[in-house]
C-alpha atoms as a PDB file:
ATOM      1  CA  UNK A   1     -11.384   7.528  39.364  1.00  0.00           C
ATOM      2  CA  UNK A   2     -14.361   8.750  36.983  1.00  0.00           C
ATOM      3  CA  UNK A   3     -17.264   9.889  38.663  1.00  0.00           C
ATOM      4  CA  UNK A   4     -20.275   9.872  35.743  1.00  0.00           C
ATOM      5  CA  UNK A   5     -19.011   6.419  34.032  1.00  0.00           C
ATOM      6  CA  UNK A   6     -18.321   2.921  35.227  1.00  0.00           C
ATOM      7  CA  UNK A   7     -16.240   0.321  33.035  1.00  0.00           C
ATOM      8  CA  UNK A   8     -15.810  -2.606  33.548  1.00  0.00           C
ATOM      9  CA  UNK A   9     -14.352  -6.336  31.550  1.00  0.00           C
ATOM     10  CA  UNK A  10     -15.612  -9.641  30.968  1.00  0.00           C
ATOM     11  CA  UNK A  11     -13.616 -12.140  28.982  1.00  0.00           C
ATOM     12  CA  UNK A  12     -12.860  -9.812  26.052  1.00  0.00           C
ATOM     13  CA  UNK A  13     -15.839  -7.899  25.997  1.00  0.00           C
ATOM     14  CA  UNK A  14     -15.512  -4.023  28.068  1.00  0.00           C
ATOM     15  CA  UNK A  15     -18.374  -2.550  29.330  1.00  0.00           C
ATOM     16  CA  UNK A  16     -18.731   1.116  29.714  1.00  0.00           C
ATOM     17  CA  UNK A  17     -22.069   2.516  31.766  1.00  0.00           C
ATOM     18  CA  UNK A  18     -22.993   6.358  31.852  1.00  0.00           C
ATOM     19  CA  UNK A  19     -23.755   6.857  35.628  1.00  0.00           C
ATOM     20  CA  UNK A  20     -25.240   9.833  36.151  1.00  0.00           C
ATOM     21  CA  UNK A  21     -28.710   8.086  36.364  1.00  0.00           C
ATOM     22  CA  UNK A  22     -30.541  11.016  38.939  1.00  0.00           C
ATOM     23  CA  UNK A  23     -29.502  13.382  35.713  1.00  0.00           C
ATOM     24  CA  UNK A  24     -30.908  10.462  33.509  1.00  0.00           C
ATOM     25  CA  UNK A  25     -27.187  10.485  32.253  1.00  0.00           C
ATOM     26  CA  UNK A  26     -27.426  14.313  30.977  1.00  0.00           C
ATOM     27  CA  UNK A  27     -23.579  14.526  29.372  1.00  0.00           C
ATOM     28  CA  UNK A  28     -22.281  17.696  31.341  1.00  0.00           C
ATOM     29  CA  UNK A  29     -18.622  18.369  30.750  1.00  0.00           C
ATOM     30  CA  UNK A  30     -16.774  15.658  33.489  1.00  0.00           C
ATOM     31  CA  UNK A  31     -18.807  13.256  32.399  1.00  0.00           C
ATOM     32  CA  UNK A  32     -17.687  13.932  28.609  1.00  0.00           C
ATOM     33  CA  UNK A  33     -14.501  14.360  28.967  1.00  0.00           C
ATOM     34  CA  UNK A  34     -14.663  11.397  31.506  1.00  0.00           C
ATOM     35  CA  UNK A  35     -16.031   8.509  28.279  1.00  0.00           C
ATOM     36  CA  UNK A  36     -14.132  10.180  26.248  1.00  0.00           C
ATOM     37  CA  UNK A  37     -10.793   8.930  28.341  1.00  0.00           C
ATOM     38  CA  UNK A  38     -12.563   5.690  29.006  1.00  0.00           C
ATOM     39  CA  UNK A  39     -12.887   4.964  25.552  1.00  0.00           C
ATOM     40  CA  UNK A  40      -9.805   5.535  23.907  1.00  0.00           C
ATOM     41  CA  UNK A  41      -8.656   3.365  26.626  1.00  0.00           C
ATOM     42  CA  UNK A  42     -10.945   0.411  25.980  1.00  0.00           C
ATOM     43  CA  UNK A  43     -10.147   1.049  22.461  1.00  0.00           C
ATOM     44  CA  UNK A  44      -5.985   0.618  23.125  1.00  0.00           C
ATOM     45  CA  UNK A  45      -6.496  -2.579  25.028  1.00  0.00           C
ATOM     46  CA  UNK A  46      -5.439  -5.493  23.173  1.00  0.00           C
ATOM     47  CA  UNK A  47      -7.367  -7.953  25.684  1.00  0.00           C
ATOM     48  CA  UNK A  48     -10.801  -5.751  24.613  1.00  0.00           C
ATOM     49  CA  UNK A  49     -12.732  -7.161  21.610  1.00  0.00           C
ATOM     50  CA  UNK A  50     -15.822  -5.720  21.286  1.00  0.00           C
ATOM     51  CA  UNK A  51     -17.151  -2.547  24.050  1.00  0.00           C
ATOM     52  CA  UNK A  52     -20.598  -2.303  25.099  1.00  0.00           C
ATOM     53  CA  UNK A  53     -22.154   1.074  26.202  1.00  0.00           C
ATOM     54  CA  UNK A  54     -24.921   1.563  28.343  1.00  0.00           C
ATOM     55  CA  UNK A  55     -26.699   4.310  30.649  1.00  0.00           C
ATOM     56  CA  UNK A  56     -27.934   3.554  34.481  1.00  0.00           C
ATOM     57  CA  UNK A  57     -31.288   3.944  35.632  1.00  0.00           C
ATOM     58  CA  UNK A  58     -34.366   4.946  32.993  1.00  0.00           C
ATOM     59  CA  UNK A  59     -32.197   6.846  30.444  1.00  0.00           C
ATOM     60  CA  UNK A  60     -29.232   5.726  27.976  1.00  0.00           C
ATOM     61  CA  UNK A  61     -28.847   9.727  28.071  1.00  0.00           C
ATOM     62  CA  UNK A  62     -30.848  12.749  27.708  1.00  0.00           C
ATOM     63  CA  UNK A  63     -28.324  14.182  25.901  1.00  0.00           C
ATOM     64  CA  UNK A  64     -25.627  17.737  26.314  1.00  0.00           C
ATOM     65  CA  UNK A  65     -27.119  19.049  30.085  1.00  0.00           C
ATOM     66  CA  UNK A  66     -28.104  22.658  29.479  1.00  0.00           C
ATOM     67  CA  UNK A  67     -28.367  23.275  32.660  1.00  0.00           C
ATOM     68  CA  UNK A  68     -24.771  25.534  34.054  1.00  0.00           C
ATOM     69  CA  UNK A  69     -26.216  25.072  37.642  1.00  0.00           C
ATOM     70  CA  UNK A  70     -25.836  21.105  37.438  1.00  0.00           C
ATOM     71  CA  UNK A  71     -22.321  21.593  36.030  1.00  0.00           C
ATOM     72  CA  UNK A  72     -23.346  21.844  32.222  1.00  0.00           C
ATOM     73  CA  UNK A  73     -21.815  20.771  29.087  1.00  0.00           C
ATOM     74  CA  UNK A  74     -20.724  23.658  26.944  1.00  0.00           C
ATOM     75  CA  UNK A  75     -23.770  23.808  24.790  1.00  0.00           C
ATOM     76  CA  UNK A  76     -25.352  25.711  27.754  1.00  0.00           C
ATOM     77  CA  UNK A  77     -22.606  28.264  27.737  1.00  0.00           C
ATOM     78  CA  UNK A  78     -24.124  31.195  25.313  1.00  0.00           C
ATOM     79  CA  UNK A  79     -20.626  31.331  23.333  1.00  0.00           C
ATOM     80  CA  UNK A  80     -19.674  33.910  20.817  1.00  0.00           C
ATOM     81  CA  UNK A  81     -20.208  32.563  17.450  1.00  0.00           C
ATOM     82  CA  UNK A  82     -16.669  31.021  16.403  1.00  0.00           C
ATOM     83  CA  UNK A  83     -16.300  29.386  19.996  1.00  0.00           C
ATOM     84  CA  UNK A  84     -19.839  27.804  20.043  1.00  0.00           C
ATOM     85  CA  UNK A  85     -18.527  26.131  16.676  1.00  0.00           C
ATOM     86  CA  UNK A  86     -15.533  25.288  18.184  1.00  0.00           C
ATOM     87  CA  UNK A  87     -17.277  23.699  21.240  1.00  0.00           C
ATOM     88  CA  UNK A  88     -20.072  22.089  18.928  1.00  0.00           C
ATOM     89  CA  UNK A  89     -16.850  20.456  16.554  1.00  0.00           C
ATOM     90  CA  UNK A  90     -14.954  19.234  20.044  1.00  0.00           C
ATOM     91  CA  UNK A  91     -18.170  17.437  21.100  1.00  0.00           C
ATOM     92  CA  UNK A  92     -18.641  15.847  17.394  1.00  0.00           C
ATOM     93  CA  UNK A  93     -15.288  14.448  17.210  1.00  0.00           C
ATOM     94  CA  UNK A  94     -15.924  12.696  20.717  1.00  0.00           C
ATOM     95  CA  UNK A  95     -18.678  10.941  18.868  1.00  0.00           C
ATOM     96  CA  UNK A  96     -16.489  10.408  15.914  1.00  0.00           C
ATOM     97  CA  UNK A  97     -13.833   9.015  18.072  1.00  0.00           C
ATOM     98  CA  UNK A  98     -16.346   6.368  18.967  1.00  0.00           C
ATOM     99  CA  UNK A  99     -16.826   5.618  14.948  1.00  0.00           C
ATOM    100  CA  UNK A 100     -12.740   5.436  14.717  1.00  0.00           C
ATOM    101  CA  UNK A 101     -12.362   2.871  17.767  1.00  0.00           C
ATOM    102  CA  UNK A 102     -10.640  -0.202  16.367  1.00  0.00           C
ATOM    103  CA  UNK A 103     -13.480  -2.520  17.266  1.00  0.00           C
ATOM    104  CA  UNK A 104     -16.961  -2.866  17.184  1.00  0.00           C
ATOM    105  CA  UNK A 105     -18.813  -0.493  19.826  1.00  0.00           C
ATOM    106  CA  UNK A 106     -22.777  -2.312  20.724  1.00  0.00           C
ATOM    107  CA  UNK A 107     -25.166   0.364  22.287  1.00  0.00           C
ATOM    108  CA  UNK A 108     -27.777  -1.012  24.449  1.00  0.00           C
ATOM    109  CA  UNK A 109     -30.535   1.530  24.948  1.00  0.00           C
ATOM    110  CA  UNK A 110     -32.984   1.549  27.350  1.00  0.00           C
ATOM    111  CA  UNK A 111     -35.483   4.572  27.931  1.00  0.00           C
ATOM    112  CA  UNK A 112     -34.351   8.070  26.802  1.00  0.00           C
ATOM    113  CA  UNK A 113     -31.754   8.839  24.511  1.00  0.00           C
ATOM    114  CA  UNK A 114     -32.306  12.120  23.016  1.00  0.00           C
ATOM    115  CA  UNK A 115     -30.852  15.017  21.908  1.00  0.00           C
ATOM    116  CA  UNK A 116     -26.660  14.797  21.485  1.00  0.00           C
ATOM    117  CA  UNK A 117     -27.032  10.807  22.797  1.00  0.00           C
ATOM    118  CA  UNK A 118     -28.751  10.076  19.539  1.00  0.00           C
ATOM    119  CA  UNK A 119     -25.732  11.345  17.588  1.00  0.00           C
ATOM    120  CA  UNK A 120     -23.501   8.774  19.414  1.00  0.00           C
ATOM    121  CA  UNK A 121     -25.941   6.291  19.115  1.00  0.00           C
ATOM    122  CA  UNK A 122     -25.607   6.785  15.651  1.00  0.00           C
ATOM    123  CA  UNK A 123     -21.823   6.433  15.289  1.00  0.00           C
ATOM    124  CA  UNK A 124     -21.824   3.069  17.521  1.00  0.00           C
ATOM    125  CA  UNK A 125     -21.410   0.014  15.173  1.00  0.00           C
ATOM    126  CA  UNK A 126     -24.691  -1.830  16.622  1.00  0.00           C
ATOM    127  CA  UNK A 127     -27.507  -1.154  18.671  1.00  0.00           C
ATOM    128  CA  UNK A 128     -29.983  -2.387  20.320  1.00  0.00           C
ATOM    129  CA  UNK A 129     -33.062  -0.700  22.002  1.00  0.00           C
ATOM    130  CA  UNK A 130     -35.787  -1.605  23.965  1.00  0.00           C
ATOM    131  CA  UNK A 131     -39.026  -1.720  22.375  1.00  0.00           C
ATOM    132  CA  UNK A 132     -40.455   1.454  24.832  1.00  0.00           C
ATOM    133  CA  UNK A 133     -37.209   3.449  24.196  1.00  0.00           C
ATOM    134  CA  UNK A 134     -37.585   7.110  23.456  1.00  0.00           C
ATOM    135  CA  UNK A 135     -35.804   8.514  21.016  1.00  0.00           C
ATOM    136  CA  UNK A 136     -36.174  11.713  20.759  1.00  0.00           C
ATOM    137  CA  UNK A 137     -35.253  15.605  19.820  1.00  0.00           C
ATOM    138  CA  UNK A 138     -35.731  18.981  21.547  1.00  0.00           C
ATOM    139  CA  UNK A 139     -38.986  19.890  22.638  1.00  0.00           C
ATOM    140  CA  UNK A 140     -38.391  23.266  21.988  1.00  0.00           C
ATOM    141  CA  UNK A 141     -35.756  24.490  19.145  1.00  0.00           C
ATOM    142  CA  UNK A 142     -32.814  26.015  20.103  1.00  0.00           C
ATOM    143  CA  UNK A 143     -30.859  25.321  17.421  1.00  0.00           C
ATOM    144  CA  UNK A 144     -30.665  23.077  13.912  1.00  0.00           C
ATOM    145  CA  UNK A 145     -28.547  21.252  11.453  1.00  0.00           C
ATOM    146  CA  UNK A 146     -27.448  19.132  13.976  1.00  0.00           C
ATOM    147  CA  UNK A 147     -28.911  15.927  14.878  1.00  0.00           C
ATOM    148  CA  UNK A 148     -30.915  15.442  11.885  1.00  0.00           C
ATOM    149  CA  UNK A 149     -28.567  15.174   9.061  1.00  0.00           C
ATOM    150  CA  UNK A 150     -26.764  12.325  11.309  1.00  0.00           C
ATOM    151  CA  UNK A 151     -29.798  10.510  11.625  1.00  0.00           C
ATOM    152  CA  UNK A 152     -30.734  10.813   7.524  1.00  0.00           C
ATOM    153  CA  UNK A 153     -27.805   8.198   7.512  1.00  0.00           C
ATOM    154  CA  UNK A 154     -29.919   5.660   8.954  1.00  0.00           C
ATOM    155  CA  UNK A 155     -33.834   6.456   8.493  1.00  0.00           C
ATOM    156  CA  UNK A 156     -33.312   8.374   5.032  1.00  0.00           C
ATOM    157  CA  UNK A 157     -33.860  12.162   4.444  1.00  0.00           C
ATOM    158  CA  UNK A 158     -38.277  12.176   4.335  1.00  0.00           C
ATOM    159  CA  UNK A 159     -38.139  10.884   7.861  1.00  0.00           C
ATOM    160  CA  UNK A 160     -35.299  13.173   9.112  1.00  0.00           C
ATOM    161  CA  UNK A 161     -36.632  16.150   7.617  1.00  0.00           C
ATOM    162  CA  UNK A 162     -39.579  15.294   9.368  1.00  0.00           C
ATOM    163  CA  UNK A 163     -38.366  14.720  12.603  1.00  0.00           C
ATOM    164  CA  UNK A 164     -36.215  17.882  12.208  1.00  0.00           C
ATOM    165  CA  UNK A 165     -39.252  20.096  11.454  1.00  0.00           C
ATOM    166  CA  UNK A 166     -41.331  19.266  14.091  1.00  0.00           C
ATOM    167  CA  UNK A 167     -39.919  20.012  17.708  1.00  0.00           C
ATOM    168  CA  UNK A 168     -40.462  17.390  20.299  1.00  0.00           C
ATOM    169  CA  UNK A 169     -40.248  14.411  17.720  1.00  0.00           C
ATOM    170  CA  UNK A 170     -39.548  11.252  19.075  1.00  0.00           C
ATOM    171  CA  UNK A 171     -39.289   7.544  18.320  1.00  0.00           C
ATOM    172  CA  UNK A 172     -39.872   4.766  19.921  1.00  0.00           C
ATOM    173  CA  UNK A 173     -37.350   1.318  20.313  1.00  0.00           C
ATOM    174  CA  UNK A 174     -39.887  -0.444  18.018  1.00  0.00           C
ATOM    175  CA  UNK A 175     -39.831   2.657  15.580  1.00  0.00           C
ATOM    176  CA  UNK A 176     -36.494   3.011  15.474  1.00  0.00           C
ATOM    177  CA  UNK A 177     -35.783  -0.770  14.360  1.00  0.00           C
ATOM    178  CA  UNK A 178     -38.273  -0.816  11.658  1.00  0.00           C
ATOM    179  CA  UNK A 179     -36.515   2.527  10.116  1.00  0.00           C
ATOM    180  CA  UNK A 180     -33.217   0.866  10.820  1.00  0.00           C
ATOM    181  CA  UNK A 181     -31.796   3.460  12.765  1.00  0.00           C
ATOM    182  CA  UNK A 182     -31.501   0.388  15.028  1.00  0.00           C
ATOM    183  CA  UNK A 183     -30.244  -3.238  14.606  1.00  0.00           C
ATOM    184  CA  UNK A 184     -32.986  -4.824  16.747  1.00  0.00           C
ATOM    185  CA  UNK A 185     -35.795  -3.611  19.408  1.00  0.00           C
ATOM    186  CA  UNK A 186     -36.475  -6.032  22.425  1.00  0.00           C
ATOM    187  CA  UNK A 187     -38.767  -6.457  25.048  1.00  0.00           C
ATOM    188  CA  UNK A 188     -37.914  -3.719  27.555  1.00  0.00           C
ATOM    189  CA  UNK A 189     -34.786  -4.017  30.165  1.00  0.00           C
ATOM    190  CA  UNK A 190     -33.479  -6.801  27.710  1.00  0.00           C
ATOM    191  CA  UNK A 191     -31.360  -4.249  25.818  1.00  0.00           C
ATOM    192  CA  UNK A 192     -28.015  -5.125  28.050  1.00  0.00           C
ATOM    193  CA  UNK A 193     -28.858  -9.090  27.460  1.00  0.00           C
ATOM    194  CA  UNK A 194     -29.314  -9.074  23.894  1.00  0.00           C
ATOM    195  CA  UNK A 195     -25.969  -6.574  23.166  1.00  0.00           C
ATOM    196  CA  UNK A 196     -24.243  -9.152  25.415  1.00  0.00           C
ATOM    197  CA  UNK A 197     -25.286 -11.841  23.278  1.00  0.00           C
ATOM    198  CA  UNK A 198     -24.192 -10.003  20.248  1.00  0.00           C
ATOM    199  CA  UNK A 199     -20.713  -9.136  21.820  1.00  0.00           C
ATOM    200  CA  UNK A 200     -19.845 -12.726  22.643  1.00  0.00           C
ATOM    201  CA  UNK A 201     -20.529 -13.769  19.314  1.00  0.00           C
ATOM    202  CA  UNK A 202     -18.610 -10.450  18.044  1.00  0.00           C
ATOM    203  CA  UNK A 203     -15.342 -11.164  20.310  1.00  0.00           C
ATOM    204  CA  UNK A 204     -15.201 -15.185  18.639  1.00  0.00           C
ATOM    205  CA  UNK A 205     -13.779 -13.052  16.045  1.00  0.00           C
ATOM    206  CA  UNK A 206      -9.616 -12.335  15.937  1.00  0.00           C
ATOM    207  CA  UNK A 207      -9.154  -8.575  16.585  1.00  0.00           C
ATOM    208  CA  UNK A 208      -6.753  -7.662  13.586  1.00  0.00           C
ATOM    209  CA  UNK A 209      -9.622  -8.885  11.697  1.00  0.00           C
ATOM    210  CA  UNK A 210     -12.443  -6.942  13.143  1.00  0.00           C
ATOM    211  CA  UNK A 211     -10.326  -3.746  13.096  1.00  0.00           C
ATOM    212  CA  UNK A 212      -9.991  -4.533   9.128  1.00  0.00           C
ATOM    213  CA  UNK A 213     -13.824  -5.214   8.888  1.00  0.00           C
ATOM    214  CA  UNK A 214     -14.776  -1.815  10.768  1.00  0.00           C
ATOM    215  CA  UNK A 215     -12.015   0.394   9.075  1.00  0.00           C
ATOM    216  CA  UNK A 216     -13.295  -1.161   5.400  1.00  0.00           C
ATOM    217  CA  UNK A 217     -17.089  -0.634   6.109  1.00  0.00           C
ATOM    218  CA  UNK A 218     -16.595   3.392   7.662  1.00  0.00           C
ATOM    219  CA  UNK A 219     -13.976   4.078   5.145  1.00  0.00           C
ATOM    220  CA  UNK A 220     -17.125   3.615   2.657  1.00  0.00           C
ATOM    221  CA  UNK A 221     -19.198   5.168   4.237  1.00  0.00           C
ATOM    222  CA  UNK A 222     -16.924   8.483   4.878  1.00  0.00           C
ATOM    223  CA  UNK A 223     -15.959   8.340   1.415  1.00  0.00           C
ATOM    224  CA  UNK A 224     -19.621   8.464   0.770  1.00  0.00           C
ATOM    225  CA  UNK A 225     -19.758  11.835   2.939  1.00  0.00           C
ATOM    226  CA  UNK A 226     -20.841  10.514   6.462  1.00  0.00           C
ATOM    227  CA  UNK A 227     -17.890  12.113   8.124  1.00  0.00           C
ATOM    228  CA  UNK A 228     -18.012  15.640   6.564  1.00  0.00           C
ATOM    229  CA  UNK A 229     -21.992  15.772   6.919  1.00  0.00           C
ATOM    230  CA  UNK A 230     -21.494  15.173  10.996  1.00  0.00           C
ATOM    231  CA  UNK A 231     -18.662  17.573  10.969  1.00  0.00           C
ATOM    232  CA  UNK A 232     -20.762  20.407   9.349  1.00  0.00           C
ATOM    233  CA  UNK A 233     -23.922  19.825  12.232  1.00  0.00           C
ATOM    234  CA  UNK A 234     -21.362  22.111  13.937  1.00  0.00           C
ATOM    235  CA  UNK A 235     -21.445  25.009  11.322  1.00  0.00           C
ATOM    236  CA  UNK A 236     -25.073  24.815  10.812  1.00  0.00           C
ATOM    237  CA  UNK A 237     -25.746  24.915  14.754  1.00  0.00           C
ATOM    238  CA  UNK A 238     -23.702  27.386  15.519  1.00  0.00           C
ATOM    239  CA  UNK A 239     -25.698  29.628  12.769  1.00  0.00           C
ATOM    240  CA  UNK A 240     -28.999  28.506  13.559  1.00  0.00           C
ATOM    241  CA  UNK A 241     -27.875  29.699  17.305  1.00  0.00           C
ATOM    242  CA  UNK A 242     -28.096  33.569  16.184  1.00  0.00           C
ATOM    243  CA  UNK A 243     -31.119  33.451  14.379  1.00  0.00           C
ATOM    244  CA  UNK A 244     -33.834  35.465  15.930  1.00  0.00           C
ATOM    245  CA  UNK A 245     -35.927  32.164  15.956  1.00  0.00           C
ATOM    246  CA  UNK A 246     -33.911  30.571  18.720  1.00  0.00           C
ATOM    247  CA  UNK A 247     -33.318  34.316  20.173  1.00  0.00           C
ATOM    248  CA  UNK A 248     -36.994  33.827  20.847  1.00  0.00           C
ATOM    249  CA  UNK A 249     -36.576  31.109  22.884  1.00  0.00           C
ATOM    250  CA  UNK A 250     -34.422  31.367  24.772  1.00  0.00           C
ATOM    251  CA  UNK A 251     -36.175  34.562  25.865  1.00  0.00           C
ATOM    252  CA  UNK A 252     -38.827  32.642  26.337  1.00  0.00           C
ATOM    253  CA  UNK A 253     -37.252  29.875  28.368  1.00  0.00           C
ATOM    254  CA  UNK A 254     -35.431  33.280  30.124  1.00  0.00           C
ATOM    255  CA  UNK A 255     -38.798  34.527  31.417  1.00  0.00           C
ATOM    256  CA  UNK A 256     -40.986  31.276  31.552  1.00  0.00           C
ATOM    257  CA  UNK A 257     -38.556  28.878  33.120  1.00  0.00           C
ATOM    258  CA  UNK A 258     -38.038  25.635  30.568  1.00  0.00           C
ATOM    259  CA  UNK A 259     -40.876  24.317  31.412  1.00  0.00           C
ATOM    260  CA  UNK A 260     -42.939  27.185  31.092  1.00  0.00           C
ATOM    261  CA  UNK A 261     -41.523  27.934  27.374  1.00  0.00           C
ATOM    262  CA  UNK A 262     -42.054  24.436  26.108  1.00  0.00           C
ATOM    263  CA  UNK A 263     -45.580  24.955  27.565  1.00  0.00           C
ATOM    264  CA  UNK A 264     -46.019  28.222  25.009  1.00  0.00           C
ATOM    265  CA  UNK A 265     -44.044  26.805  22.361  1.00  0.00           C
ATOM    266  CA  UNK A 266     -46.568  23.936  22.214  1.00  0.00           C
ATOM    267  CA  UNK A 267     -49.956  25.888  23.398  1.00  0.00           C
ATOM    268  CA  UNK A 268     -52.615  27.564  20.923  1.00  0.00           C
ATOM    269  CA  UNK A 269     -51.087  31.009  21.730  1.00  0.00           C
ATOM    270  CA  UNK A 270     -48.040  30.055  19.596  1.00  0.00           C
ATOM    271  CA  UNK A 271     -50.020  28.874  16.149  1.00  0.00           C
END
């Protein structure tokens, strides 16, 4: 029985809820390899048209937990250069298994989704966000390459460069809409409703049909590049992990606490 996600079905719409809410949904590595089982599943079932992910409590999902005491994900590991892009690749193809399920996937986003969340997010088929939603990238950088070039897909390279140079960017719900890296924004805790909505009129839909729809729209877009740019975020993470920039850091964070360092990274003594 999965501990850090709930599923559930109604009529031919599944529903599958991060629930690790007193983490705000921080993906450690159960709870990974737990949606990534969950998923395939929903994806197999004939009886499932159209699958609806949410988070519990106030976050969709901070994004990979960095924290080993809480049970982290790998990226918290400090792995040797060819295993960190090894790990980084595994946890990319999760969220490209999500892009490959044969039917529609709806996000409903409410509060934080940051970090690795916004790269699933991104390889959903819809989503919807409440208007307050944060959207958001590391307040400190300890890496790069990765979440950026995802998002370019959707908000176009001037705003993802920007985000991407200037640690602690976020978004809000609103934001994200007008930039279209979301289908619509909504008046907060109506994200579920309105991706509900949306599913019901999805699943009207046969699904040998909406398998066909989905495969001809990604197939564009990945001949486009949209598969190969994700894949590399691995490559140019697991570089930007040895430079002496993120070195820095994580001395920082090493003698500081997190806190502390995101406290320095943002004060006057760090101009």
């Amino acid at each position: 029985m999965p501990q850090f996600v709930t599923t559930r079905t109604a009529g031919r719409i599944g529903y599958l809820t991060f629930n690790r809410p007193e983490k705000l949904n921080a993906m450690n590595n159960q709870l990974l390899d737990e949606f990534s089982a969950e998923i395939a599943a929903m994806g197999a079932d004939p009886d499932i048209s159209v699958i609806v992910l949410s988070g519990t409590g106030r976050a969709f999902s901070v994004g990979f937990d960095v924290d080993p005491g809480n049970g982290g994900s790998d990226a918290a590991a400090g792995l040797e250069s060819y295993q960190d892009w090894e790990s980084l690749r595994r946890n990319i193809q999760r969220w490209l298994a999500v892009w490959d399920t044969p039917k529609p996937v709806v996000s409903a986003i409410e509060g934080y989704c940051m970090g690795g969340a916004t790269m699933l997010a991104v390889c959903t088929d819809i989503t919807v966000v409440g208007e307050d939603a944060v959207i958001g990238w590391p307040a400190i950088p300890l890496g790069g390459g990765l979440l950026s070039p995802t998002t370019a897909w959707l908000v176009g390279p001037k705003k993802a460069k920007e985000l991407s140079f200037i640690a602690g960017s976020r978004m809000s719900g609103a934001e994200a809409a007008a930039l279209g890296w979301a289908n619509y924004a909504v008046p907060t805790g109506t994200a579920i409703e309105r991706a509900e909505a949306l599913a019901r009129q999805i699943a009207k839909m046969p699904l040998d049909l909406l398998r066909l729809k989905k495969l001809a729209l990604n197939r564009h877009l990945d001949q486009r590049g949209f598969r190969e740019a994700i894949l590399q975020g691995a490559e140019w993470d697991a570089l930007a992990h040895t430079a002496q920039g993120t070195h820095t850091m994580t001395q920082k964070i090493k003698e500081l606490g997190l806190k502390g360092a995101i406290a320095w990274f943002h004060s006057e003594e760090n101009a």
